[in-house]
N, C-alpha and C. Protein backbone atom coordinates (compact mmCIF):
# COMPACT_ATOMS: atom_id res chain seq x y z
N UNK A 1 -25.47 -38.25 -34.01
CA UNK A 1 -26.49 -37.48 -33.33
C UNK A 1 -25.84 -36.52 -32.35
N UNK A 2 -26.33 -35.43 -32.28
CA UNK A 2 -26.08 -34.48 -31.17
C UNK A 2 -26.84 -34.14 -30.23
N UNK A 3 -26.07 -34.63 -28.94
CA UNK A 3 -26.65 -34.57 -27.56
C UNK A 3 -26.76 -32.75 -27.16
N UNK A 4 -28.07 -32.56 -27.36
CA UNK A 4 -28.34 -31.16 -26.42
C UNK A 4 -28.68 -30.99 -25.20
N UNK A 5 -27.52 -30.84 -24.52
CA UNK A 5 -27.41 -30.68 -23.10
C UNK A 5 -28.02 -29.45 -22.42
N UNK A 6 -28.57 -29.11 -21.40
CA UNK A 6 -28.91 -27.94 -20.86
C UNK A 6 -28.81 -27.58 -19.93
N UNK A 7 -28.28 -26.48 -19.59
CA UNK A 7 -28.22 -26.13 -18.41
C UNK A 7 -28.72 -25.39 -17.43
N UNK A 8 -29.55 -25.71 -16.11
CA UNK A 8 -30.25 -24.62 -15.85
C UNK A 8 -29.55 -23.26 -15.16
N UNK A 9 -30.28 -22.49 -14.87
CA UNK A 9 -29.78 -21.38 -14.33
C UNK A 9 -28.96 -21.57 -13.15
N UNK A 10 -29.80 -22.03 -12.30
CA UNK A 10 -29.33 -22.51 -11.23
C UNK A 10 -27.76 -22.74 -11.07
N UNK A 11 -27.77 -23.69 -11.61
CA UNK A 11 -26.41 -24.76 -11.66
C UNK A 11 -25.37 -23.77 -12.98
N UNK A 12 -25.79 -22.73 -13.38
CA UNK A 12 -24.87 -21.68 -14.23
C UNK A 12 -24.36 -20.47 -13.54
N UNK A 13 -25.44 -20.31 -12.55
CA UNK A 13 -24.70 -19.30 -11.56
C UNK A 13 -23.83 -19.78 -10.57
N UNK A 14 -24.04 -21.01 -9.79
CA UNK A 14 -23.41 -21.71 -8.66
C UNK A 14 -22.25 -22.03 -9.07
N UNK A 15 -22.08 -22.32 -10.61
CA UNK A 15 -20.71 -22.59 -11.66
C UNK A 15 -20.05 -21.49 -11.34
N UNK A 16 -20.43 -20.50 -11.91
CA UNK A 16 -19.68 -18.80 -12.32
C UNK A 16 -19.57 -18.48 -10.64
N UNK A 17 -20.18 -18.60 -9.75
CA UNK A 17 -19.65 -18.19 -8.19
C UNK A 17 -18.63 -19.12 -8.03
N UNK A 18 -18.33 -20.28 -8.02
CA UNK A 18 -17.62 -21.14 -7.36
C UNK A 18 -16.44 -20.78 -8.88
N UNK A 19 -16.33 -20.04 -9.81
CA UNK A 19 -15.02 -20.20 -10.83
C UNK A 19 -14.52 -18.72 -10.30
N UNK A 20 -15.53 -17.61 -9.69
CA UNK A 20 -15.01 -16.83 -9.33
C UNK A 20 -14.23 -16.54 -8.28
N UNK A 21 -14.57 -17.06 -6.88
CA UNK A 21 -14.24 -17.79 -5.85
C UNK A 21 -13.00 -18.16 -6.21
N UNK A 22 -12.54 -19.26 -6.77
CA UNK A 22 -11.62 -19.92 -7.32
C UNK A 22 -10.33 -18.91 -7.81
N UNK A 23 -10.66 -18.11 -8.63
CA UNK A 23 -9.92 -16.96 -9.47
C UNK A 23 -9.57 -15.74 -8.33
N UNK A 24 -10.52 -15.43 -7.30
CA UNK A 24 -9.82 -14.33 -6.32
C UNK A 24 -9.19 -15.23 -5.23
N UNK A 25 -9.04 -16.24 -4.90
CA UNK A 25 -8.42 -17.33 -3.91
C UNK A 25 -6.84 -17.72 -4.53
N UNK A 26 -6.70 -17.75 -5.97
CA UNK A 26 -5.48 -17.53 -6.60
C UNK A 26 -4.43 -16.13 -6.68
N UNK A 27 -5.94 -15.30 -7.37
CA UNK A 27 -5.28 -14.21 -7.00
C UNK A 27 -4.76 -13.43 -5.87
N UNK A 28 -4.70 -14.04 -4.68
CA UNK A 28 -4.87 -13.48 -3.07
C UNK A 28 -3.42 -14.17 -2.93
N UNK A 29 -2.90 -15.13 -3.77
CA UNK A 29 -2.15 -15.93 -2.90
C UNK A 29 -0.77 -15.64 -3.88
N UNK A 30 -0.85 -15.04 -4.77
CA UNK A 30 0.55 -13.97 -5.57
C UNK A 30 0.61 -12.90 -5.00
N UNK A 31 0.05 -12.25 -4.19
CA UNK A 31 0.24 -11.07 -3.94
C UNK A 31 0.86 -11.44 -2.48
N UNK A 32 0.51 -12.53 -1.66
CA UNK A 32 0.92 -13.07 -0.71
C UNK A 32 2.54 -13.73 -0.89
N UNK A 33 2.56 -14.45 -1.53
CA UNK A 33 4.13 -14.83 -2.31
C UNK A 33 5.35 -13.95 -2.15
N UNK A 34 4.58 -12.57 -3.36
CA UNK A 34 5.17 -11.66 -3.84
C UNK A 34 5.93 -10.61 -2.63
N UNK A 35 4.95 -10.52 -1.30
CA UNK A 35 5.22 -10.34 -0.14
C UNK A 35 6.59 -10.85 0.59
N UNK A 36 6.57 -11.97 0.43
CA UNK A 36 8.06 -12.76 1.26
C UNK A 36 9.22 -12.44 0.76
N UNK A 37 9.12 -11.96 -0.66
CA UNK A 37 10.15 -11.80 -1.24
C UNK A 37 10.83 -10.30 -0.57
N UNK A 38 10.24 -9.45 -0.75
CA UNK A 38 10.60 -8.03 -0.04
C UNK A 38 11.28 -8.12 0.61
N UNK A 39 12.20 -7.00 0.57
CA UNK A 39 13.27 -6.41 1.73
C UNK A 39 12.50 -5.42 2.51
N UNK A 40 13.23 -5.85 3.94
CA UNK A 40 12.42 -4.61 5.01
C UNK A 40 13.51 -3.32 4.80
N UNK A 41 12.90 -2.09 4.88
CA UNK A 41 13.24 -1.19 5.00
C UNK A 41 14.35 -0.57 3.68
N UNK A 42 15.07 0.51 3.88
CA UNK A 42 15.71 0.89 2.61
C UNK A 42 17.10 0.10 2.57
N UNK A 43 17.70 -0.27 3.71
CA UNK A 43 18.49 -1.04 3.48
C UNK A 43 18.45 -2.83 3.26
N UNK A 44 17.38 -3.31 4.22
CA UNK A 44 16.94 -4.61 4.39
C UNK A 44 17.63 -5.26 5.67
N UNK A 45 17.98 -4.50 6.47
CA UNK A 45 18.71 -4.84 7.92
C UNK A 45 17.11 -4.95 8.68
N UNK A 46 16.92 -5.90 9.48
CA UNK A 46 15.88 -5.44 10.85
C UNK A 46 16.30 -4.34 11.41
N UNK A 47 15.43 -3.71 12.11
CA UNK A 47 15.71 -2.48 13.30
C UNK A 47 16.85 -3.72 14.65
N UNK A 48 17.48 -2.53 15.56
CA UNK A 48 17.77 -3.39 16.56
C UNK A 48 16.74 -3.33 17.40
N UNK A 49 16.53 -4.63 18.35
CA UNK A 49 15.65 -4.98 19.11
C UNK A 49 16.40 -5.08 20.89
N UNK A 50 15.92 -4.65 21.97
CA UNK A 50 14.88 -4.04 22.12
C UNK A 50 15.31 -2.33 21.95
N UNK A 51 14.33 -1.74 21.23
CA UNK A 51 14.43 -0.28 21.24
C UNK A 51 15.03 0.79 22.10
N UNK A 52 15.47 1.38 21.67
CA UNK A 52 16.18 2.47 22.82
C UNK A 52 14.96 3.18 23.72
N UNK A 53 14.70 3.70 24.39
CA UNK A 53 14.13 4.61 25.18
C UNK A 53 14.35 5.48 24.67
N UNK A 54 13.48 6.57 24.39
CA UNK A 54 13.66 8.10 24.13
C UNK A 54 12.25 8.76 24.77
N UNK A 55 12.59 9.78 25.39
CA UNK A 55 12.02 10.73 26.40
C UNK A 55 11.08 11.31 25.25
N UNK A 56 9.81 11.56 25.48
CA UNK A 56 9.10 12.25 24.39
C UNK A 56 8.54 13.41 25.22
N UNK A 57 8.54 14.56 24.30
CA UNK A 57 7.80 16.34 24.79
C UNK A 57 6.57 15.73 24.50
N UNK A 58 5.65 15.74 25.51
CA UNK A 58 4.17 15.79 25.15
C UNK A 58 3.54 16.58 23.97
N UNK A 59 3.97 17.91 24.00
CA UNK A 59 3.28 19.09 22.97
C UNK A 59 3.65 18.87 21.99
N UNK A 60 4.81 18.26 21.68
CA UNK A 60 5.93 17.66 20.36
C UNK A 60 4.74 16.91 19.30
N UNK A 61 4.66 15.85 20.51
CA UNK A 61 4.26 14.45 19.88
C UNK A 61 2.79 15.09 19.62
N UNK A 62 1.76 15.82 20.52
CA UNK A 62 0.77 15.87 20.05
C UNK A 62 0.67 16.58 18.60
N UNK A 63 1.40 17.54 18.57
CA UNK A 63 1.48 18.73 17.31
C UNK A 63 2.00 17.50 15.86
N UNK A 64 3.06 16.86 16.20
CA UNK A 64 2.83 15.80 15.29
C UNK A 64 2.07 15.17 14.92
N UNK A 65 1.58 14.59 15.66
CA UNK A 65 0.62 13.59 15.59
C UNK A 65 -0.81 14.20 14.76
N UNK A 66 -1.55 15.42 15.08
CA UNK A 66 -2.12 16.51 14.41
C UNK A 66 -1.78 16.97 13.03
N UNK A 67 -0.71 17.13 12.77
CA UNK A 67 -0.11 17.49 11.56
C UNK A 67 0.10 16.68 10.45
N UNK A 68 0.29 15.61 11.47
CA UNK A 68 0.12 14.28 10.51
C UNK A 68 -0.94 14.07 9.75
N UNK A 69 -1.82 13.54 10.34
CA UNK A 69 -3.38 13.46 10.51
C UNK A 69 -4.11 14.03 9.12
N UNK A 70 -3.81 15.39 9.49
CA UNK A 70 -4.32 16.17 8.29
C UNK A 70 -3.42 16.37 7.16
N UNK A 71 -2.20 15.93 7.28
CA UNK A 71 -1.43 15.39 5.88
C UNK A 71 -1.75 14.91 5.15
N UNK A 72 -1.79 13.67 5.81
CA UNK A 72 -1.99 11.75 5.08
C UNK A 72 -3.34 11.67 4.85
N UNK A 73 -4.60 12.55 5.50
CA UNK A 73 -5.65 12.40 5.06
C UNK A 73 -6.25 11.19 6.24
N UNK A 74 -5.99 11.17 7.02
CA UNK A 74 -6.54 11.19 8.21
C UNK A 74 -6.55 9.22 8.14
């Protein structure tokens, strides 16, 4: 004999949320992994710490900072 099981809606959507859930909670955590592995920068040295001081031109930095902006798309 064959048992016909059924399923309601209910309990078919709460399934498919909680398998989806499941599937972006995996997927979140390779891309996280994949992260540690990386080298910083083009060589993979840290910067030295603590930073040098450098004197900044006000008009410099603003005109940069502006130029930027509307480069990168803000």
């Amino acid at each position: 004999m064959s048992d016909n099981k059924q399923i309601s809606r209910k309990s078919f959507i709460k399934g498919m949320g909680t398998s989806l859930a499941g599937v972006a909670v995996a997927g979140t955590f390779g891309g996280l992994l994949s992260g540690c592995t990386a080298q910083t920068g083009a060589s993979g040295d840290a910067a030295p710490y603590p930073f040098k001081y450098k004197k900044l031109d006000p008009a410099k930095a603003e005109k940069r900072g502006y130029d930027t902006y509307f480069e990168k798309g803000g």
